[in-house]
N, C-alpha and C. Protein backbone atom coordinates (compact mmCIF):
# COMPACT_ATOMS: atom_id res chain seq x y z
N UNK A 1 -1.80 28.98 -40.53
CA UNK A 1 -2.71 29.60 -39.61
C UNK A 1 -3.06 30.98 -40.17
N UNK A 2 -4.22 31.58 -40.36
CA UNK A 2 -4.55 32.64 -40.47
C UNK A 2 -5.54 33.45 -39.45
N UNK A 3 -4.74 34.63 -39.19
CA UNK A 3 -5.75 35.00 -37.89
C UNK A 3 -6.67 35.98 -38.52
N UNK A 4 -7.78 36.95 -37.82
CA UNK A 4 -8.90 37.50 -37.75
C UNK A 4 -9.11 38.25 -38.96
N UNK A 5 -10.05 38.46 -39.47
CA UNK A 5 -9.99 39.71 -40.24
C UNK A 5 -9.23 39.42 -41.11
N UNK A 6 -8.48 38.63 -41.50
CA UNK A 6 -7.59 38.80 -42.81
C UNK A 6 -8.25 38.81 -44.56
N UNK A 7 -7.90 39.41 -45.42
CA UNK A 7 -8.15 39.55 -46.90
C UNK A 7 -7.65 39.08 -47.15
N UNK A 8 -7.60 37.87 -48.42
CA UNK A 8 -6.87 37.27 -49.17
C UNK A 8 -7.57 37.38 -50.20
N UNK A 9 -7.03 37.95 -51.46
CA UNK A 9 -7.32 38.22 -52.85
C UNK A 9 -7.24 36.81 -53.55
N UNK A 10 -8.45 36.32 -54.81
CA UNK A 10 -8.32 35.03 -55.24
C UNK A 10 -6.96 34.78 -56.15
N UNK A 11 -7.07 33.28 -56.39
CA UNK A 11 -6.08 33.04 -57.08
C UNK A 11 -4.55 33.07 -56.64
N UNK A 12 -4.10 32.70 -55.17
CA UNK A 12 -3.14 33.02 -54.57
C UNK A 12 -2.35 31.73 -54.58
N UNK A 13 -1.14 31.68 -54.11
CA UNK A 13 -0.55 30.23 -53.46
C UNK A 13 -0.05 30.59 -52.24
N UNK A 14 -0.52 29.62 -51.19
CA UNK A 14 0.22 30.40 -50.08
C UNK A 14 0.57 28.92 -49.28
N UNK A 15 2.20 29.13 -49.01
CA UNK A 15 2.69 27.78 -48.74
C UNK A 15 2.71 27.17 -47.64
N UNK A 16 3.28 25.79 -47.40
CA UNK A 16 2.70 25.40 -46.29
C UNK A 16 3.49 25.92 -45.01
N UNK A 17 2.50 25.83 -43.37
CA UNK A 17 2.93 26.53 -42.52
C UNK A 17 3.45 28.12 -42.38
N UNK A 18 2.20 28.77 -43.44
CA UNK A 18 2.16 30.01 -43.21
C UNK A 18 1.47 30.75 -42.29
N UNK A 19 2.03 31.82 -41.54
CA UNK A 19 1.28 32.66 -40.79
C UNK A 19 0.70 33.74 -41.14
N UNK A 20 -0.47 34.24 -41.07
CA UNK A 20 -1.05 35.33 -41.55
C UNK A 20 -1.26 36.05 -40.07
N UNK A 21 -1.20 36.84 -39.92
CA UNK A 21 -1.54 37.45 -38.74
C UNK A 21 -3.03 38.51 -39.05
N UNK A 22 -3.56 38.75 -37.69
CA UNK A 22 -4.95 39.66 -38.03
C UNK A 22 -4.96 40.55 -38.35
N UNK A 23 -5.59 41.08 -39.45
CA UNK A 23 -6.01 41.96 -40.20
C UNK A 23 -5.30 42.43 -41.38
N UNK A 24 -4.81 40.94 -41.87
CA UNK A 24 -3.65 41.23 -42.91
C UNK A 24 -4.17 41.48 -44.38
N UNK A 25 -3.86 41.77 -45.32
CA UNK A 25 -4.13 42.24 -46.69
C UNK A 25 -3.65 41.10 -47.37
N UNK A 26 -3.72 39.75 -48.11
CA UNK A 26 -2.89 39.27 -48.82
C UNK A 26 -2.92 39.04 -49.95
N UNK A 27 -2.14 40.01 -51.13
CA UNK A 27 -2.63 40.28 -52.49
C UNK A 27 -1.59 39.61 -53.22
N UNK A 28 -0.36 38.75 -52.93
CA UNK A 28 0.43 38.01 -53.40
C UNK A 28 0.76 36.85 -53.42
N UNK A 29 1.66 36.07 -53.45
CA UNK A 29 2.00 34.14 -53.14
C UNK A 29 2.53 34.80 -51.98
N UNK A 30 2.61 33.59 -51.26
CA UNK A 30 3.14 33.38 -49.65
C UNK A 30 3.95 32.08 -49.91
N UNK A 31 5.12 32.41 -49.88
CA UNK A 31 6.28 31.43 -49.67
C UNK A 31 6.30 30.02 -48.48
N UNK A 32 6.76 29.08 -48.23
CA UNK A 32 6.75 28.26 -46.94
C UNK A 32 7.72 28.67 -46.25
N UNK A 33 6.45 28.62 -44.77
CA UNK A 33 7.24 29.28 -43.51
C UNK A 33 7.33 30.09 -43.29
N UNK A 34 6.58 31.40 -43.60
CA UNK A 34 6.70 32.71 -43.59
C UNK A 34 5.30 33.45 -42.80
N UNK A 35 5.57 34.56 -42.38
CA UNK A 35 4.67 34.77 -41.09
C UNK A 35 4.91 36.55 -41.82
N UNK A 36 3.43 36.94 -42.04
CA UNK A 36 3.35 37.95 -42.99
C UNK A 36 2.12 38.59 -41.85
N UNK A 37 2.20 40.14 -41.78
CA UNK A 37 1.39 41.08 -41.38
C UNK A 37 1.33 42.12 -42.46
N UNK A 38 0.11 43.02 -41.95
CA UNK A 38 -0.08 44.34 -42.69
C UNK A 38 -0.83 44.23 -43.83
N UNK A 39 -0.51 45.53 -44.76
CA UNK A 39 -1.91 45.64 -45.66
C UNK A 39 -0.93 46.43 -47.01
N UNK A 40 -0.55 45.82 -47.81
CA UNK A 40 -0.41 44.29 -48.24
C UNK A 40 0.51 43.75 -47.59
N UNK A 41 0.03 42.43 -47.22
CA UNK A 41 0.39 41.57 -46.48
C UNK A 41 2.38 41.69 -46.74
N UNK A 42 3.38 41.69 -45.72
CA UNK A 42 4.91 41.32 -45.81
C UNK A 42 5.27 40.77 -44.87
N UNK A 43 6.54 40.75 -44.72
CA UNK A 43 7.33 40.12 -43.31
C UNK A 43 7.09 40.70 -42.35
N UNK A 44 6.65 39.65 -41.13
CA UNK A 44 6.21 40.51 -39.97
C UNK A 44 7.11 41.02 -39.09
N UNK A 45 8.27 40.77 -39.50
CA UNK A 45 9.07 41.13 -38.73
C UNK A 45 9.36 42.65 -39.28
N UNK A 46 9.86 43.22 -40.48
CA UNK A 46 9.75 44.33 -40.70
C UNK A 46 8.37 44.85 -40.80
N UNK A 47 7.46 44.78 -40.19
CA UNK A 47 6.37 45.38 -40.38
C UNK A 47 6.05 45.51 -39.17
N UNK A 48 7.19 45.18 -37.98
CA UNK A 48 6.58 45.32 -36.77
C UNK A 48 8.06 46.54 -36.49
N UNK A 49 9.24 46.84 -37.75
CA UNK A 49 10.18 47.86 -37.35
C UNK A 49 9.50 48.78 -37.90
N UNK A 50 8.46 49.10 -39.06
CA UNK A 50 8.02 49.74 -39.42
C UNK A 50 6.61 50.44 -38.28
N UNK A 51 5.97 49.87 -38.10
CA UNK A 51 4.93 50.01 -37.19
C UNK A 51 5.64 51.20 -36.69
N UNK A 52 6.91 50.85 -35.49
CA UNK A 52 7.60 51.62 -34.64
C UNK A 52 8.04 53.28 -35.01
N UNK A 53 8.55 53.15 -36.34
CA UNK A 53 8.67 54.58 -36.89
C UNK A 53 6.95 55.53 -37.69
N UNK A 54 6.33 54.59 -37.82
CA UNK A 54 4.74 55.08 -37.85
C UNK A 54 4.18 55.27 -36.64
N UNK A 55 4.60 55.15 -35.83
CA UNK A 55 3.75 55.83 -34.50
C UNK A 55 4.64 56.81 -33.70
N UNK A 56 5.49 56.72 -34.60
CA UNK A 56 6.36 57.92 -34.65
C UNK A 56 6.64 59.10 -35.66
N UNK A 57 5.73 59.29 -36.09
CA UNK A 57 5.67 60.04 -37.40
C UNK A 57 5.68 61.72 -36.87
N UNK A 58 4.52 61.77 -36.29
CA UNK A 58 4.44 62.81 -35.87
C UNK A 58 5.29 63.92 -35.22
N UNK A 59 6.10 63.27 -34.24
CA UNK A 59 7.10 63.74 -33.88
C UNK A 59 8.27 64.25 -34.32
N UNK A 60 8.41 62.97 -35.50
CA UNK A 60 9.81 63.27 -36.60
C UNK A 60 9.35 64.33 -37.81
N UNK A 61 7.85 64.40 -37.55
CA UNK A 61 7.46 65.12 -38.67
C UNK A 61 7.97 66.86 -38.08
N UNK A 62 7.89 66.67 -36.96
CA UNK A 62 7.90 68.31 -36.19
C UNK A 62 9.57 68.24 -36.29
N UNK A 63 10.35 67.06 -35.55
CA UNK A 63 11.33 67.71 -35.89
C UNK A 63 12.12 68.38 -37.20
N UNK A 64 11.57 67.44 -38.03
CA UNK A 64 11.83 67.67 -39.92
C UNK A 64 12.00 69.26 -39.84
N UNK A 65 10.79 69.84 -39.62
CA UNK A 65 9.99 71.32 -39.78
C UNK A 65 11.43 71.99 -38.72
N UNK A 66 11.60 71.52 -37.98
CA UNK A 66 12.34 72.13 -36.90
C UNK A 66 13.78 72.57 -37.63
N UNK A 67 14.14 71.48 -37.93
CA UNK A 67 16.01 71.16 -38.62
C UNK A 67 15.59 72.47 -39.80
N UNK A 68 14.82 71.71 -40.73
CA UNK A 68 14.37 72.72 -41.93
C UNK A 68 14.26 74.56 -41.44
N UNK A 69 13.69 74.66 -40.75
CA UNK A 69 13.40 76.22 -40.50
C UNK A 69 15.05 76.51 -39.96
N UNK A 70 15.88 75.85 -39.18
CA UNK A 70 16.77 76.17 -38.75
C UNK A 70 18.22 76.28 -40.09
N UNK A 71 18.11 75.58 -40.80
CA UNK A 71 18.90 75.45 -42.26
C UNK A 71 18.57 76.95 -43.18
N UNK A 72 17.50 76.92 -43.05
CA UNK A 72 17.10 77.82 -43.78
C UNK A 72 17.64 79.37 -43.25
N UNK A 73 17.32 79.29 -42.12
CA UNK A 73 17.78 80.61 -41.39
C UNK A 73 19.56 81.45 -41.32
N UNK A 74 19.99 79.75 -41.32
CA UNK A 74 21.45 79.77 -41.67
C UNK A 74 21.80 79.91 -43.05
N UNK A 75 20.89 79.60 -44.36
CA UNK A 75 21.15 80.23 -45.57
C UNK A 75 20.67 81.23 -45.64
N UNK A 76 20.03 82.29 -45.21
CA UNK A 76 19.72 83.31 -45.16
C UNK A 76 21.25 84.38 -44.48
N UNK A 77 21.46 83.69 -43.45
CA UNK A 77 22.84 84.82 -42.55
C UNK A 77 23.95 84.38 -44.06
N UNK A 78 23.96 83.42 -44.08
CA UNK A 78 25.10 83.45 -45.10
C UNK A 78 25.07 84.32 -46.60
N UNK A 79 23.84 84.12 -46.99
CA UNK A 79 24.04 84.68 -48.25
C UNK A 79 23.18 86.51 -47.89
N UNK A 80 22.84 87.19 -46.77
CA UNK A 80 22.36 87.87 -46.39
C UNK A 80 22.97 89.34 -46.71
């Protein structure tokens, strides 16, 4: 099954009872039985743990900045 929107680059093998899900990229072979999302196409299952920390970026990005400025401040008292 391949759903909407999907790319598939020529010259591929993609085995039987594969899932492509919509709007997938698929620039490699596709194994049998395997159910692939994203851009390039992988396992949808890690690409749906990944998703989760990408729409979380932002946040972890501030805390990053946060920890960081606070490390820093503490190498400063120490070697001060």
């Amino acid at each position: 099954m391949i759903g909407g929107q999907v790319g598939i680059s020529g010259h591929l093998s993609i085995g039987d009872h594969v899932k492509v899900l919509a709007k997938a990229g698929v620039t490699r072979n596709i194994k049998d039985n395997s159910i692939v999302n994203g851009i390039p196409a992988f396992n949808a299952k890690d690409y749906n743990k990944s998703y989760v920390y990408f729409k979380n970026l932002p946040q972890l990005a501030v805390k990053m900045d946060t920890i960081e400025k606070e490390l820093n401040a503490q190498k400063t008292k120490t070697n001060g």
